[in-house]
C-alpha atoms as a PDB file:
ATOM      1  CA  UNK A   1       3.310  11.527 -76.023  1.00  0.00           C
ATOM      2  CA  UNK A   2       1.879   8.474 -76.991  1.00  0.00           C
ATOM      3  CA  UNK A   3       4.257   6.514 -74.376  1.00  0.00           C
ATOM      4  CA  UNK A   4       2.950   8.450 -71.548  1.00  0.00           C
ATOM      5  CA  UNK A   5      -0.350   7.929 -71.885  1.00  0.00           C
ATOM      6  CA  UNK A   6       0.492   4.253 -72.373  1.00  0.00           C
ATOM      7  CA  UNK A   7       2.232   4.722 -68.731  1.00  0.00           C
ATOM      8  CA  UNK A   8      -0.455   6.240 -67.556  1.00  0.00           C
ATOM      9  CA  UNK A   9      -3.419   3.958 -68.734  1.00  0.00           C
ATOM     10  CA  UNK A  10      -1.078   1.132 -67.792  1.00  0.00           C
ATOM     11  CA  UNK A  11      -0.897   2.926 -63.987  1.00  0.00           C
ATOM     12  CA  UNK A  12      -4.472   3.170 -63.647  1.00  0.00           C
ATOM     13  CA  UNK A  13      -5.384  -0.414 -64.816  1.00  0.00           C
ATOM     14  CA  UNK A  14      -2.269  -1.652 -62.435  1.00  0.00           C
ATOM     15  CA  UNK A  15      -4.201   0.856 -59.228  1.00  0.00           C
ATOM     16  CA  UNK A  16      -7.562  -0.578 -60.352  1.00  0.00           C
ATOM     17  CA  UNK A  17      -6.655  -4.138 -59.893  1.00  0.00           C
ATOM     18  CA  UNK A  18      -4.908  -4.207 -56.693  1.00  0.00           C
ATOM     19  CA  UNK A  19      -7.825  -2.471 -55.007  1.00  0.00           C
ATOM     20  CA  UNK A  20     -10.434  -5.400 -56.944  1.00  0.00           C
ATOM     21  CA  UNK A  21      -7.991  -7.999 -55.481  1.00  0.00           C
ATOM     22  CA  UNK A  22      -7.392  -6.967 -52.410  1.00  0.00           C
ATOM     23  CA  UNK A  23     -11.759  -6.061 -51.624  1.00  0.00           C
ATOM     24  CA  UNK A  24     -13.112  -9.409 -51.981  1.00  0.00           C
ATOM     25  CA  UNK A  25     -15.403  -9.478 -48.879  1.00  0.00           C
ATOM     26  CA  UNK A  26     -19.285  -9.486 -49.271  1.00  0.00           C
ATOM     27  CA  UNK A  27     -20.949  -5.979 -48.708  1.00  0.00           C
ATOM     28  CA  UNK A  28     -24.308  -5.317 -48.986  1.00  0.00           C
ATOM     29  CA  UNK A  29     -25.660  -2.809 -50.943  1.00  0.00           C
ATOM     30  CA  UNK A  30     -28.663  -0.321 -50.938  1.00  0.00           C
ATOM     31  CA  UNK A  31     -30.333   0.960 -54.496  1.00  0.00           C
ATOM     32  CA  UNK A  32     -33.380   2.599 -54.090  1.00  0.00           C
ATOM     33  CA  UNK A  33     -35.896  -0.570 -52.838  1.00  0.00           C
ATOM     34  CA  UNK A  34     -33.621  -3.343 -53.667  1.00  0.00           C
ATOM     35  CA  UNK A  35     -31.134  -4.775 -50.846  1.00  0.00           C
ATOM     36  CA  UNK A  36     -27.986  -7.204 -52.581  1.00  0.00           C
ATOM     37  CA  UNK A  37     -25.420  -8.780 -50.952  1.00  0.00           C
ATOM     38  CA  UNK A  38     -22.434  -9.055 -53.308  1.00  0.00           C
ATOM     39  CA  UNK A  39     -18.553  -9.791 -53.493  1.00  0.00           C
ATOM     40  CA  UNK A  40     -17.226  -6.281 -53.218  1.00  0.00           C
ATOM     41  CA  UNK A  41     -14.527  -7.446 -56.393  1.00  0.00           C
ATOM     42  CA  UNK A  42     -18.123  -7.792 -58.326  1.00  0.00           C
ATOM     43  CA  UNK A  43     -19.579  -4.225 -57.394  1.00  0.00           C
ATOM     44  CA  UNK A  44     -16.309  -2.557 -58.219  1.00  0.00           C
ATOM     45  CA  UNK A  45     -16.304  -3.955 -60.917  1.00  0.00           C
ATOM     46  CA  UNK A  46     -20.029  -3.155 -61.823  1.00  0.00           C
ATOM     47  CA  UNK A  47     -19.236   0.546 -60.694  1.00  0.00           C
ATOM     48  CA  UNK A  48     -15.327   0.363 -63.307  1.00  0.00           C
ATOM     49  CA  UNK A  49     -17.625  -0.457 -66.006  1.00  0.00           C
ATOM     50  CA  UNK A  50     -20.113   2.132 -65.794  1.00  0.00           C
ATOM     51  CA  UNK A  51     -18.012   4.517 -65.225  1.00  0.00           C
ATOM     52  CA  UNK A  52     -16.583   4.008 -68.425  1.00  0.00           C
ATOM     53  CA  UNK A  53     -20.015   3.339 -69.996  1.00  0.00           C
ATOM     54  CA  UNK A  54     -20.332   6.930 -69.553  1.00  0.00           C
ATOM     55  CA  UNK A  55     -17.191   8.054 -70.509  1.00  0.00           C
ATOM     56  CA  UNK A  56     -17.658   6.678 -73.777  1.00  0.00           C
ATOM     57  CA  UNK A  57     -21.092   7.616 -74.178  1.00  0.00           C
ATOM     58  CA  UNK A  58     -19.874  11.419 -73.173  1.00  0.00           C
ATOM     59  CA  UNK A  59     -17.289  11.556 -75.468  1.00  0.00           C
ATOM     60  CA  UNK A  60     -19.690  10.095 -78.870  1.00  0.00           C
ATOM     61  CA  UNK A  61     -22.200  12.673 -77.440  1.00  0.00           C
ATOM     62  CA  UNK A  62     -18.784  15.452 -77.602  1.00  0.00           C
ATOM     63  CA  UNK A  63     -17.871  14.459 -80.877  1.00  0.00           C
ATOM     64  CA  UNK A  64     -21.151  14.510 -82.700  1.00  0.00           C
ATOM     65  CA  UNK A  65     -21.994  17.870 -84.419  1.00  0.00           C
ATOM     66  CA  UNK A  66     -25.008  18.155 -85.815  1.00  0.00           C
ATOM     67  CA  UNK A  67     -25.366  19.852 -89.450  1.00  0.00           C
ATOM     68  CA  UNK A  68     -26.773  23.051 -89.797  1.00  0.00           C
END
């Protein structure tokens, strides 16, 4: 079990690169009042580590039982 999710995280970190590398063109990018023009490698980025930001913030959040 251990090997496939190995495989697997190994997949998705393999997917997640070649889309970084291959979006490296400048976008510009709306957030509420604020106009940025970025690398588009930077805001995926920004948006990868969020995402998993939350993920881990969910999943302390999941795990924590309070005493009663």
């Amino acid at each position: 079990m251990k090997t496939i999710k190995l495989i697997g995280i190994l997949a998705l970190v393999f997917a997640l690169g070649a889309v970084i590398i291959q979006n490296r063109a400048p976008v510009r990018t709306h957030f509420l009042f604020i106009t940025l023009e970025m690398p588009h490698i930077l805001l995926l980025l920004l948006i990868a580590g969020a995402g998993f930001a939350l993920g881990l913030l969910v999943a302390l959040f999941k795990s924590f039982k309070p005493k009663e």
